[in-house]
Structure formats: C-alpha cells, structure tokens
PDB file of N, CA and C in Angstrom:
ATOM      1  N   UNK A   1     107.859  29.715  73.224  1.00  0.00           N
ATOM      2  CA  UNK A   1     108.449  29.196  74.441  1.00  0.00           C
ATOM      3  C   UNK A   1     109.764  29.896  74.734  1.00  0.00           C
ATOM      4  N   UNK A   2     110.358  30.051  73.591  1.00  0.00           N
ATOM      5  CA  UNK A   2     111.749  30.929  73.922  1.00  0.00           C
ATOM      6  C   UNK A   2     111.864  32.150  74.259  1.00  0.00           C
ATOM      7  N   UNK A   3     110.674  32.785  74.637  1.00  0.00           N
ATOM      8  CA  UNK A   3     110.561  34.051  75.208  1.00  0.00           C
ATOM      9  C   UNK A   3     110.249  33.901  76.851  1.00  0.00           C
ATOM     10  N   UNK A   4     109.269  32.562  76.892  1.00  0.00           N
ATOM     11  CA  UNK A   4     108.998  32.312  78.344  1.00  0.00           C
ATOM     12  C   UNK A   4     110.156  32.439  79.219  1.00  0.00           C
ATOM     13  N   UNK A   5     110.913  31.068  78.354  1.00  0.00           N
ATOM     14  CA  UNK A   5     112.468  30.490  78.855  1.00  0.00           C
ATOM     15  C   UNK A   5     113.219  31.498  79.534  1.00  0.00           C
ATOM     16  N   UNK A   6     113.432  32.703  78.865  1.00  0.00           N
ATOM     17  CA  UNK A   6     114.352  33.797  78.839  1.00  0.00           C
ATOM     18  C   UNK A   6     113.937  34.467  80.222  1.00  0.00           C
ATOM     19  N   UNK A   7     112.746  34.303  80.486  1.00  0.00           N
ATOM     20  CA  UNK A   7     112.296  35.447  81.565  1.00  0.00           C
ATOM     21  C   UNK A   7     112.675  34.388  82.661  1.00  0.00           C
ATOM     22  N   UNK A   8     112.830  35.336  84.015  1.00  0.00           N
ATOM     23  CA  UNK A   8     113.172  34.260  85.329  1.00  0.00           C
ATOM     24  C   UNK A   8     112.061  33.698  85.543  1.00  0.00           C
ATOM     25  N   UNK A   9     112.405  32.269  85.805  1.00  0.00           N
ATOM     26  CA  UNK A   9     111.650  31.529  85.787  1.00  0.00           C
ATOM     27  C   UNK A   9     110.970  31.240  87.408  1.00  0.00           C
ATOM     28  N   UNK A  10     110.764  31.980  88.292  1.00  0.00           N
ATOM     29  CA  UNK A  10     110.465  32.398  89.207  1.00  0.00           C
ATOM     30  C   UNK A  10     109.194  32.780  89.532  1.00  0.00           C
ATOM     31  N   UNK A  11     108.732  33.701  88.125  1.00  0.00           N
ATOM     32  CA  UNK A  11     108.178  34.959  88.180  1.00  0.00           C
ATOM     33  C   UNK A  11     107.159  34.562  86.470  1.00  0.00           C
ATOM     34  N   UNK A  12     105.940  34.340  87.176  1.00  0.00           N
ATOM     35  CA  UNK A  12     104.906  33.989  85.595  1.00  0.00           C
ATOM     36  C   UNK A  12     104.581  35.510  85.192  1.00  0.00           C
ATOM     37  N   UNK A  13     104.058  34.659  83.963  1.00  0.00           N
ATOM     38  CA  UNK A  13     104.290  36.106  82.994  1.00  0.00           C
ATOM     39  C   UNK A  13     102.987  36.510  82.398  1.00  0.00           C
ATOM     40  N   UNK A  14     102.284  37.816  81.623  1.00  0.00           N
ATOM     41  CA  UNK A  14     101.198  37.824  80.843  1.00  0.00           C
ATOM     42  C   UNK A  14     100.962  37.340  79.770  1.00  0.00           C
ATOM     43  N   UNK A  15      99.920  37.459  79.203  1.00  0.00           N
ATOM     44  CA  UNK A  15     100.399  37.632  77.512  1.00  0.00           C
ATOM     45  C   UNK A  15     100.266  39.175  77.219  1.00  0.00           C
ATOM     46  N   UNK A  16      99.303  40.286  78.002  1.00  0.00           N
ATOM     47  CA  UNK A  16     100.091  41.143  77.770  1.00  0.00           C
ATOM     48  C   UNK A  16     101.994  41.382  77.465  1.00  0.00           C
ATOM     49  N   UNK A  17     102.136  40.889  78.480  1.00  0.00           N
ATOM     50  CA  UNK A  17     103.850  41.180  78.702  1.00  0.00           C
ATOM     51  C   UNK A  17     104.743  40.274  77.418  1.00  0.00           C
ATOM     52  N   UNK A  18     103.999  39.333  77.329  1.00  0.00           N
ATOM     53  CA  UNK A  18     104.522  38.863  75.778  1.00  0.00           C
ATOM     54  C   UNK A  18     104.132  39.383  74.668  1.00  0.00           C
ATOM     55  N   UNK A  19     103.266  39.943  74.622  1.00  0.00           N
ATOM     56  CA  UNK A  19     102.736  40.944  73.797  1.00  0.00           C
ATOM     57  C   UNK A  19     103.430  41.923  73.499  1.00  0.00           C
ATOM     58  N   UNK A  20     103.625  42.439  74.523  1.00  0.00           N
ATOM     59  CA  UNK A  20     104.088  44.144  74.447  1.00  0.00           C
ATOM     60  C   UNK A  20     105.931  44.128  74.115  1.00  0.00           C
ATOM     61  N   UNK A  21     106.729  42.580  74.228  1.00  0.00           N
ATOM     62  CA  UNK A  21     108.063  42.376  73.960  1.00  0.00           C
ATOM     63  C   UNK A  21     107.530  42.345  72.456  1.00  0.00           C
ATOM     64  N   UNK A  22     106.915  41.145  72.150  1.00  0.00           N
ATOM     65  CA  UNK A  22     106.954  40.722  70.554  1.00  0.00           C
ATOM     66  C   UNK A  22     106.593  42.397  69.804  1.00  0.00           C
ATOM     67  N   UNK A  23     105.821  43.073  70.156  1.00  0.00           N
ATOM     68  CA  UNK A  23     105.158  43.876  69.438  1.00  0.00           C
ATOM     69  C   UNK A  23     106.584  45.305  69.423  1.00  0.00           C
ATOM     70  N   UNK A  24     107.404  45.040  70.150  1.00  0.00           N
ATOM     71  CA  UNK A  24     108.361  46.098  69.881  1.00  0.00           C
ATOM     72  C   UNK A  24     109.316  46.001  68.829  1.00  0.00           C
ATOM     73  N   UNK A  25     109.040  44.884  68.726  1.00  0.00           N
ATOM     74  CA  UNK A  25     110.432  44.003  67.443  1.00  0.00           C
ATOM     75  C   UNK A  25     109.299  43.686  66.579  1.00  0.00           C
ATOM     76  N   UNK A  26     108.347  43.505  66.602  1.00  0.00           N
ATOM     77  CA  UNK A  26     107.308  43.289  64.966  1.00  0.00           C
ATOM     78  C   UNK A  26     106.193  43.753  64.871  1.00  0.00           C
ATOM     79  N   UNK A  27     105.070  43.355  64.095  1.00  0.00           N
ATOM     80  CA  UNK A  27     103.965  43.712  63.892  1.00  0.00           C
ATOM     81  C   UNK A  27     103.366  42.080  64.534  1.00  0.00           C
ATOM     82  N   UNK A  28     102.340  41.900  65.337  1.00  0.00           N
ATOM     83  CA  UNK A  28     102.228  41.144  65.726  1.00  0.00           C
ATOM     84  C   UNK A  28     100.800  41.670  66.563  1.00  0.00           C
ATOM     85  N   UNK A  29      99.839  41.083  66.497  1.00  0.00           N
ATOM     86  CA  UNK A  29      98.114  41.135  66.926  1.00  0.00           C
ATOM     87  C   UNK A  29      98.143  40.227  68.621  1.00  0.00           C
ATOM     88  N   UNK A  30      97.553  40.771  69.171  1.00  0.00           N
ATOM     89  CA  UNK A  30      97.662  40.648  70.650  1.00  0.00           C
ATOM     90  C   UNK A  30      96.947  39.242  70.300  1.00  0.00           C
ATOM     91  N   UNK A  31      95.831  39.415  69.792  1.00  0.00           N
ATOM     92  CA  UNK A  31      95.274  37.610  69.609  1.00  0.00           C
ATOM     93  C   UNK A  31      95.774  36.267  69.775  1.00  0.00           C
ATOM     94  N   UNK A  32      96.802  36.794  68.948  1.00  0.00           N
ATOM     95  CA  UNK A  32      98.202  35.551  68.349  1.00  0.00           C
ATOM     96  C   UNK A  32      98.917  35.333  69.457  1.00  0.00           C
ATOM     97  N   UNK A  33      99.588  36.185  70.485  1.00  0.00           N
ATOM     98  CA  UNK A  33      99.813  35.951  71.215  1.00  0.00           C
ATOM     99  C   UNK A  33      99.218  34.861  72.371  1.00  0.00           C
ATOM    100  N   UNK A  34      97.862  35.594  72.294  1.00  0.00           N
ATOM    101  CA  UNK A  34      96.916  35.010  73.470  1.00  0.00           C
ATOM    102  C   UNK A  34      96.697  33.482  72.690  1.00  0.00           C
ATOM    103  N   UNK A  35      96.447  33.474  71.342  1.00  0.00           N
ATOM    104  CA  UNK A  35      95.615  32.234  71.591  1.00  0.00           C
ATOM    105  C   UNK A  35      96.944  31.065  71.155  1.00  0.00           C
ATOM    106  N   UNK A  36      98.521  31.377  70.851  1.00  0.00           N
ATOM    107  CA  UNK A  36      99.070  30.571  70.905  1.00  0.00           C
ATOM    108  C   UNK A  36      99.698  30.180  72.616  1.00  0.00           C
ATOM    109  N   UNK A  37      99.714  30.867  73.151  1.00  0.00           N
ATOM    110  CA  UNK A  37      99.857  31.094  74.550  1.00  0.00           C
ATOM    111  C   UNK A  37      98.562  29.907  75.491  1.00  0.00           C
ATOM    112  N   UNK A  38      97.582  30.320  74.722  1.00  0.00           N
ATOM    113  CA  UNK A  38      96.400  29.311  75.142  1.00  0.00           C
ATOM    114  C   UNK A  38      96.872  27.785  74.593  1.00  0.00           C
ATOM    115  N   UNK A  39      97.298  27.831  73.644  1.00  0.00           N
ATOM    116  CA  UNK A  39      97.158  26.938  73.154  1.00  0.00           C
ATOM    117  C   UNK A  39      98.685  25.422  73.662  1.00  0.00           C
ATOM    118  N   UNK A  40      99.925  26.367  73.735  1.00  0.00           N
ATOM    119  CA  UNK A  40     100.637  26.066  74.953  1.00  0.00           C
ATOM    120  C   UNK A  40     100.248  25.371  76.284  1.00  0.00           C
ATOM    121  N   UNK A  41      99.283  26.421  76.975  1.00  0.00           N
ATOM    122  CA  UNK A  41      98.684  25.661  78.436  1.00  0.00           C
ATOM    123  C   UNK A  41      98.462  24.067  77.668  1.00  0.00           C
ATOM    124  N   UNK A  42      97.438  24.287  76.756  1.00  0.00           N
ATOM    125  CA  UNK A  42      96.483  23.424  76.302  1.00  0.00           C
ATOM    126  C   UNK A  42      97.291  22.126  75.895  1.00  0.00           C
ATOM    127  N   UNK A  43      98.619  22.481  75.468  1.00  0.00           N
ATOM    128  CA  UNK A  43      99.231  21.094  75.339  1.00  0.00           C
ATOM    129  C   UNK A  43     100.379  20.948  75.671  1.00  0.00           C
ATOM    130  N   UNK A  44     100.065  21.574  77.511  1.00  0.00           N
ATOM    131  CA  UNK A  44     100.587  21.111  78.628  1.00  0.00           C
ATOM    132  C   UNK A  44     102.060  21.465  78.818  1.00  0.00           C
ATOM    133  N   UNK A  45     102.670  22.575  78.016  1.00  0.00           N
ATOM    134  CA  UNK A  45     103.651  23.407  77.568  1.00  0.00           C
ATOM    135  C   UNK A  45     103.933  24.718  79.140  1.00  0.00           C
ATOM    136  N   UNK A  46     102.359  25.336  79.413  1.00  0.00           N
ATOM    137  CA  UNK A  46     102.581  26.020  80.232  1.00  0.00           C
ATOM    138  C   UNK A  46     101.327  25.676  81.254  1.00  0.00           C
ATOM    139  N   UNK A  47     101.978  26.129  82.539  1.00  0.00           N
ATOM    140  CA  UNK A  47     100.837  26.502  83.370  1.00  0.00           C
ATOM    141  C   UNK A  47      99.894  28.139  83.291  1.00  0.00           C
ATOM    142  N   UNK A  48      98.664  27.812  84.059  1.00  0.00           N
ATOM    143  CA  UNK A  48      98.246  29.072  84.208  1.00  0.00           C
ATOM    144  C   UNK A  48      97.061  29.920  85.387  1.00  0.00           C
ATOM    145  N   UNK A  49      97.426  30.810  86.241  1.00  0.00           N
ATOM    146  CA  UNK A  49      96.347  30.642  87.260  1.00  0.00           C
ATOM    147  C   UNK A  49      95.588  31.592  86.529  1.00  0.00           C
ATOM    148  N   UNK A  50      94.342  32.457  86.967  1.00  0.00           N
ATOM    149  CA  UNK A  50      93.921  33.520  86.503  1.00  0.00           C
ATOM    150  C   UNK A  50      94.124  34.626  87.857  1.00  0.00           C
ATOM    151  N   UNK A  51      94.618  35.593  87.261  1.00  0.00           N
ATOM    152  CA  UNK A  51      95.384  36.841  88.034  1.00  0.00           C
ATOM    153  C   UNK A  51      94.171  38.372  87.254  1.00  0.00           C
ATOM    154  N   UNK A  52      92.864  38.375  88.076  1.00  0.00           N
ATOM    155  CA  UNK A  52      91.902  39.248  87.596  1.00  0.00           C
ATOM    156  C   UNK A  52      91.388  38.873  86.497  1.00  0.00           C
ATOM    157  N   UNK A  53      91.465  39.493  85.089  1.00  0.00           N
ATOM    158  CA  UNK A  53      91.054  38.769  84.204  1.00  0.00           C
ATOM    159  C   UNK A  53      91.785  38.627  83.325  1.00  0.00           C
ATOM    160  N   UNK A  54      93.114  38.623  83.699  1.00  0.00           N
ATOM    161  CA  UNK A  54      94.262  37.943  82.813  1.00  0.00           C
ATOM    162  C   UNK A  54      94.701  36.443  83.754  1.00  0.00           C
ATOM    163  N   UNK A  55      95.459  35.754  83.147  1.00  0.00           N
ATOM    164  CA  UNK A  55      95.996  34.640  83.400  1.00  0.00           C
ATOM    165  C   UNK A  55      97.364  35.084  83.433  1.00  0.00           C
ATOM    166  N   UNK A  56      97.725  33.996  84.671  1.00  0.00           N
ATOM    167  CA  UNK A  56      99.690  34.244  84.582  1.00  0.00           C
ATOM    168  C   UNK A  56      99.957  33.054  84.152  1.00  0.00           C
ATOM    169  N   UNK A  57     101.483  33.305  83.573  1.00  0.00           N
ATOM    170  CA  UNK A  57     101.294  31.498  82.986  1.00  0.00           C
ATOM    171  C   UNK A  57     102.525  31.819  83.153  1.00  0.00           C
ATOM    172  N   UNK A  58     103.467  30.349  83.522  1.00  0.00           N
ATOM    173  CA  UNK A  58     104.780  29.586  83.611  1.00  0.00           C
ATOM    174  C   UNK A  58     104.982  28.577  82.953  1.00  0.00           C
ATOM    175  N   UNK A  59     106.096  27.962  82.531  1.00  0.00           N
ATOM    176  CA  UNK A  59     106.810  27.084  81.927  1.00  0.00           C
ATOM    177  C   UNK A  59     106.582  25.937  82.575  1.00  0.00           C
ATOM    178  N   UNK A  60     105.991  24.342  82.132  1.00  0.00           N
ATOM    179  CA  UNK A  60     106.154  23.474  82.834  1.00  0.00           C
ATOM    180  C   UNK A  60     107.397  23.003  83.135  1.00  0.00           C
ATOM    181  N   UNK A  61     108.282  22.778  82.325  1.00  0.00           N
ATOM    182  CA  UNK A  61     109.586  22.455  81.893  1.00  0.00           C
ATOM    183  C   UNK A  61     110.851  23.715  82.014  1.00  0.00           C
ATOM    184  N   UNK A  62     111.826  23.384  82.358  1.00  0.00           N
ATOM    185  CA  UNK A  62     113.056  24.478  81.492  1.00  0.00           C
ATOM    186  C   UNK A  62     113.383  23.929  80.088  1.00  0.00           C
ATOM    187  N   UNK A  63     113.874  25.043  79.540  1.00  0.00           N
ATOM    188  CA  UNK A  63     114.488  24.621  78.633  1.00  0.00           C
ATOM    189  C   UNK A  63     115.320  23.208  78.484  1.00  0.00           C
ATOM    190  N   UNK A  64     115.991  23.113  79.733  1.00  0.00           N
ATOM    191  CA  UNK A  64     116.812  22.160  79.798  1.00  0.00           C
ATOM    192  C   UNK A  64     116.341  20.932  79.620  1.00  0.00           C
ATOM    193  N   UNK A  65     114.944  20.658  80.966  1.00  0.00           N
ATOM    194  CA  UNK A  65     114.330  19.841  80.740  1.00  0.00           C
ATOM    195  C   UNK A  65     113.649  19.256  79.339  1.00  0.00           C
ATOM    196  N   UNK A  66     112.870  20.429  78.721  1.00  0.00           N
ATOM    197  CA  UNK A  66     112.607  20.473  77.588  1.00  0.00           C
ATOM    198  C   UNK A  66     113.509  19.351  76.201  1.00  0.00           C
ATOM    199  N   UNK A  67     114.426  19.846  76.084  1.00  0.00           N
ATOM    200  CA  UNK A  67     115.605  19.213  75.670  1.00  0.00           C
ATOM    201  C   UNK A  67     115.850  17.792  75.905  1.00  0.00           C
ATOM    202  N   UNK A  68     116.508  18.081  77.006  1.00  0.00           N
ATOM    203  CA  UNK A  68     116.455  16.378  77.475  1.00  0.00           C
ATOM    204  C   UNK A  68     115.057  15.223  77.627  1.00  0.00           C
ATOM    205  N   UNK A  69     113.935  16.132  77.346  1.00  0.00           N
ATOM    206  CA  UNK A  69     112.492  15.034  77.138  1.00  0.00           C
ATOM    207  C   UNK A  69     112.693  14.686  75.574  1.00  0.00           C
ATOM    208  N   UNK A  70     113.164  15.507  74.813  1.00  0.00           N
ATOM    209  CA  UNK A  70     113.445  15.618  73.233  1.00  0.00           C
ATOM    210  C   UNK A  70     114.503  14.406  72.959  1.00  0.00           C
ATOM    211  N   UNK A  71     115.295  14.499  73.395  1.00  0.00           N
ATOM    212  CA  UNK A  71     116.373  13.661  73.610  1.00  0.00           C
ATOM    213  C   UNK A  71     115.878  12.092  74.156  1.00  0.00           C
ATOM    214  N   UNK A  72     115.312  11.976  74.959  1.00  0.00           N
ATOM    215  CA  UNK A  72     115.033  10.432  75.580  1.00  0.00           C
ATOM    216  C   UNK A  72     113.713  10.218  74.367  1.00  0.00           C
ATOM    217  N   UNK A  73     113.363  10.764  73.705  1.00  0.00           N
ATOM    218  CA  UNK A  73     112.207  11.007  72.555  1.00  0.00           C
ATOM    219  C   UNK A  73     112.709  10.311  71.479  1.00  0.00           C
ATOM    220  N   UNK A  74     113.625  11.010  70.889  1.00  0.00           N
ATOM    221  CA  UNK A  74     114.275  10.345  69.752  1.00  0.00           C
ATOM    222  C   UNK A  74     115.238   9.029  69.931  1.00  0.00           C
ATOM    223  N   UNK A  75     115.814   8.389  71.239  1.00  0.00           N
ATOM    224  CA  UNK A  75     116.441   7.294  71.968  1.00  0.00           C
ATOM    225  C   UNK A  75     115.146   6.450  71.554  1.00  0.00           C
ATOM    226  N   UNK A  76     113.673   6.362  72.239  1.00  0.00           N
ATOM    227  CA  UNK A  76     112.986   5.890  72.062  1.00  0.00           C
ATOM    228  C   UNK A  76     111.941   5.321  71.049  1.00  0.00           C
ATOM    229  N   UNK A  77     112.126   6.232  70.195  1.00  0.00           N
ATOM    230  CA  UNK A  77     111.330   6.502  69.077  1.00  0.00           C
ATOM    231  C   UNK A  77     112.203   6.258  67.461  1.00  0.00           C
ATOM    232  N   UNK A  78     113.302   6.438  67.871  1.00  0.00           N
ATOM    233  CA  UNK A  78     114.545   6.913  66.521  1.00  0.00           C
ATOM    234  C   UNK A  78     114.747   5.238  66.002  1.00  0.00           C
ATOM    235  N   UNK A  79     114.432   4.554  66.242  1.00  0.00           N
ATOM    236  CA  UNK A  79     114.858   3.004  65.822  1.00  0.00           C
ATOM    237  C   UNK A  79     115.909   2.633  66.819  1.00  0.00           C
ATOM    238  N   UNK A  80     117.103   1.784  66.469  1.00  0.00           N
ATOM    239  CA  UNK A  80     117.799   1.639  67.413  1.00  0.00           C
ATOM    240  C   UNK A  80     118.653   2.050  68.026  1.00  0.00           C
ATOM    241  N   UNK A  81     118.326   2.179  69.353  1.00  0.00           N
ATOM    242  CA  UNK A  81     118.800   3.700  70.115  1.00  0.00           C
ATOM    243  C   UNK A  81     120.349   3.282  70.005  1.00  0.00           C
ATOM    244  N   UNK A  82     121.217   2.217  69.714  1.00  0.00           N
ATOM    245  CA  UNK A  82     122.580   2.541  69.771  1.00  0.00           C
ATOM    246  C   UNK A  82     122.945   2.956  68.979  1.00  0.00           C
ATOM    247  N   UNK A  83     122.515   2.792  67.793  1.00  0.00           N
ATOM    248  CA  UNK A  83     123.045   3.597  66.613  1.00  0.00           C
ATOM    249  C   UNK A  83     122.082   4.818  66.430  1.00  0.00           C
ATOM    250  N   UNK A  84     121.025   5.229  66.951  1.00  0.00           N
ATOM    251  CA  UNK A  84     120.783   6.727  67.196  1.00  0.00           C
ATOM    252  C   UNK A  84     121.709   7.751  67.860  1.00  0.00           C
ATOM    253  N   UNK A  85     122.386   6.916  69.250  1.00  0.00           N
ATOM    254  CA  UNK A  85     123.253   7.554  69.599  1.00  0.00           C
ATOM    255  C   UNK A  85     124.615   8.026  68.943  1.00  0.00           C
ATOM    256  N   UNK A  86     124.993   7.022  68.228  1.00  0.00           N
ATOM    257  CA  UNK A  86     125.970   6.622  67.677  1.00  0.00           C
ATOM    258  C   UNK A  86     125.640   7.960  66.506  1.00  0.00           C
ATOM    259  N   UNK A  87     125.513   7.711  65.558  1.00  0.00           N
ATOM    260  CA  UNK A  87     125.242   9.283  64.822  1.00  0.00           C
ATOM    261  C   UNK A  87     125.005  10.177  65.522  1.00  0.00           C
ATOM    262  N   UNK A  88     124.050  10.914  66.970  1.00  0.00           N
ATOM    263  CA  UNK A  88     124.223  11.508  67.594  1.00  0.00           C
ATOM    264  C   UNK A  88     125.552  12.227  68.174  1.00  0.00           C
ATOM    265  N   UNK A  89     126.191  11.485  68.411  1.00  0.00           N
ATOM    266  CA  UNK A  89     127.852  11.490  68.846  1.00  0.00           C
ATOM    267  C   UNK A  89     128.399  12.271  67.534  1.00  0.00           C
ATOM    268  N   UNK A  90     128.548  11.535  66.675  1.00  0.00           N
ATOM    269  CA  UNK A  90     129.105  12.240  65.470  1.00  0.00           C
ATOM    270  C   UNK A  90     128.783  13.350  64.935  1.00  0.00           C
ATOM    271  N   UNK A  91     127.795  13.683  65.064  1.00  0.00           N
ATOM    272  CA  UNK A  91     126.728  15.016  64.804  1.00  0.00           C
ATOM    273  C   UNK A  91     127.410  16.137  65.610  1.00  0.00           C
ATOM    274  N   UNK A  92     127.851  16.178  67.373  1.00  0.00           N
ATOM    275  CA  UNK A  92     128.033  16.934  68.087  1.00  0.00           C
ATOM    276  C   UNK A  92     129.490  17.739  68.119  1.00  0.00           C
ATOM    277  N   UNK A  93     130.205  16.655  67.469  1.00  0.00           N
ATOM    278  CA  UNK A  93     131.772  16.756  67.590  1.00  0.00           C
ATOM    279  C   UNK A  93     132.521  16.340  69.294  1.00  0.00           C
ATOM    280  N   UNK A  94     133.464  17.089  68.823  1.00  0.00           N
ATOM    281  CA  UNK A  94     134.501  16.095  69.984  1.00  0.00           C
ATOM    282  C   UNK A  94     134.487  16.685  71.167  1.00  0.00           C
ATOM    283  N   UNK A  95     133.842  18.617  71.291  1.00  0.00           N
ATOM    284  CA  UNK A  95     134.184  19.263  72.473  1.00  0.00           C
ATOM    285  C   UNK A  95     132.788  18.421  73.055  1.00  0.00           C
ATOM    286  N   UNK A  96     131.344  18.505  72.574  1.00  0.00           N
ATOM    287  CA  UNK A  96     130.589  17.808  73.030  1.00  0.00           C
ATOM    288  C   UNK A  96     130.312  16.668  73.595  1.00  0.00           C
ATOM    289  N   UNK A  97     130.896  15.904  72.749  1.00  0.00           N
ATOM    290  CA  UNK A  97     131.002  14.545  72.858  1.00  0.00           C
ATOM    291  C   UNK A  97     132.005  14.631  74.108  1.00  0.00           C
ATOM    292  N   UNK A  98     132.277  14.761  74.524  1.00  0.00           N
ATOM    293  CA  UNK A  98     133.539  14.872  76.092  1.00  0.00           C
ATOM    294  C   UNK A  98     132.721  15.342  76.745  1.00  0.00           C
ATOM    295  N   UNK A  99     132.199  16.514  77.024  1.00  0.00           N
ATOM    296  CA  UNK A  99     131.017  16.610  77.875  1.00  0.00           C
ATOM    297  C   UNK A  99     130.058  15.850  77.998  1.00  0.00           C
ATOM    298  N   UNK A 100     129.754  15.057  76.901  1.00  0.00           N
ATOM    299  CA  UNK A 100     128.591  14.163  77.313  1.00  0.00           C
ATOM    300  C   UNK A 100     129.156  12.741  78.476  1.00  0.00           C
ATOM    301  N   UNK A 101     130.377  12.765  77.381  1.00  0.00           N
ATOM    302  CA  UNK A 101     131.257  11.675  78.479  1.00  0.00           C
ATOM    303  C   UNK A 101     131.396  11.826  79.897  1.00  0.00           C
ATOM    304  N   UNK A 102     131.955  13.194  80.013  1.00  0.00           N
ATOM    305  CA  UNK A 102     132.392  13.732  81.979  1.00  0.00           C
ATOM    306  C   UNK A 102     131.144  13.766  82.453  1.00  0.00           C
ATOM    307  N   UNK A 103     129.782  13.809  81.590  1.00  0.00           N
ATOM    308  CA  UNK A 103     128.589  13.790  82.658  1.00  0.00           C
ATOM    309  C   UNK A 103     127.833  12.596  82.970  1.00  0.00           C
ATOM    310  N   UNK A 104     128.321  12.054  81.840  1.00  0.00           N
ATOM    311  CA  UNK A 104     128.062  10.197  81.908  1.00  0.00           C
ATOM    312  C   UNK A 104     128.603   9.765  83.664  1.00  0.00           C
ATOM    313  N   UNK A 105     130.065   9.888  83.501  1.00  0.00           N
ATOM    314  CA  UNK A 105     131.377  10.049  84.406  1.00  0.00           C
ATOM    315  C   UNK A 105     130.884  10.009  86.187  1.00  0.00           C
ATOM    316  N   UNK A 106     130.449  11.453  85.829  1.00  0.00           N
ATOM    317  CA  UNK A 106     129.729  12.735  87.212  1.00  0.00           C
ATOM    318  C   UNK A 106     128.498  11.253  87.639  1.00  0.00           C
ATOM    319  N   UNK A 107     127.676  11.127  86.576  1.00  0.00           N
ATOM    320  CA  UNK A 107     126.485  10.643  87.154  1.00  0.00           C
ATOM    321  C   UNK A 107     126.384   9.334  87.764  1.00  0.00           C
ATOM    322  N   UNK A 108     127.444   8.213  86.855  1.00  0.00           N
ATOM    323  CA  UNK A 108     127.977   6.855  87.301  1.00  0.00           C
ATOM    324  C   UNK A 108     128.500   7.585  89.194  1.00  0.00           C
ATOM    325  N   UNK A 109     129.509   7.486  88.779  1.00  0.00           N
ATOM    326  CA  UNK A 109     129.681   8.150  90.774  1.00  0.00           C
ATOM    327  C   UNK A 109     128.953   8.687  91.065  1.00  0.00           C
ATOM    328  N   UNK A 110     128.428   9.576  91.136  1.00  0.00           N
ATOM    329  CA  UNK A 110     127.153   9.844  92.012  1.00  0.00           C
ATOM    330  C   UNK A 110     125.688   8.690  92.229  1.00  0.00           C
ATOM    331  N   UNK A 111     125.664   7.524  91.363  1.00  0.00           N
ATOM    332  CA  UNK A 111     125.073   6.707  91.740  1.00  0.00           C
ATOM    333  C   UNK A 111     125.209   5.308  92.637  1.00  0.00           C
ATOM    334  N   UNK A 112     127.214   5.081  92.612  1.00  0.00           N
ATOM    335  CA  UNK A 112     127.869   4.380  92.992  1.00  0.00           C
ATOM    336  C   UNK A 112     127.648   4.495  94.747  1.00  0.00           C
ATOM    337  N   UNK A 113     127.555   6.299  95.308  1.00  0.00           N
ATOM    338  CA  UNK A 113     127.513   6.076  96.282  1.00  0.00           C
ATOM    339  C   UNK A 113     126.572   6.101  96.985  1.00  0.00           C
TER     340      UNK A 113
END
C-alpha cells in the first residue's frame, strides 16, 4: 500500500508499474506483485477497472484515512476507550498531543457554527 500511497493519487496505477519500481530496488517476481495487488482489491484495500488486459487499480482510502479507520479501530475494539486514549496520549508525547488538542479545538468550532 505504501507504494500506492506515494503515487498521486489522481492517477491509478499497474502492477506492471509496481513491478517495475519494486524490481529496481530488489529481486522480486512479477506474480507477487500481481497476486498481492489482487489480493488488496479483494479485501477492499484497492479499486480496479480493467485497462486492455491489465487492470488499473487505486487506493480506496488515503493514507490518512487509512490511519484514522485504524485509530477509531482500536477506540472501539481496545477495551475502554478512555483509558485507550489515555495511554495513547502518553505514547505520542507533548508536540503531538497539542496537535491532537488544536484539532480537537478546529473541529469543536467548526461544528458550533
């Protein structure tokens, strides 16, 4: 996925074209590509039309999104989400933890009005 991510997300991609990145930096079988790539669509990771007899495929998610589904994941799932958060917080440190605050902040007003 972190190769999808990277490319503009505008613009779907092959698995040739993931292929031919991975294969410059390793040894890596076009297969592997394709059938983890398949296997992505398959659990709803990427889209894909067919473009001749390749497929183009895109990201359902951004990264970002990605993340933040991860995040409301472990809130939900982690036991009790105040003290999930609560170690969460502590985990991030203080520059984080302030950003999480000013966007808390941002989003309260922006719902106020």
């Amino acid at each position: 996925m972190d190769r999808i991510w990277k490319r503009d997300p505008t613009v779907s991609t092959t698995v040739r074209e993931v292929f031919d990145e991975l294969a410059a930096e390793r040894g890596i079988a076009y297969t592997t590509v394709m059938s983890t790539m398949d296997n992505l669509h398959g659990k709803g990771w990427l889209q894909r039309e067919r473009d001749g007899k390749a497929y183009r495929y895109w990201p359902t998610l951004s990264r970002e999104q990605h993340g933040a589904r991860l995040m409301r994941e472990a809130l939900d799932t982690g036991g009790r989400s105040d003290l999930v958060l609560s170690h969460f917080l502590e985990q991030i440190g203080p520059e984080k933890a302030e950003k999480l605050r000013a966007e808390l902040r941002r989003l309260s007003r922006r719902k106020k009005k």
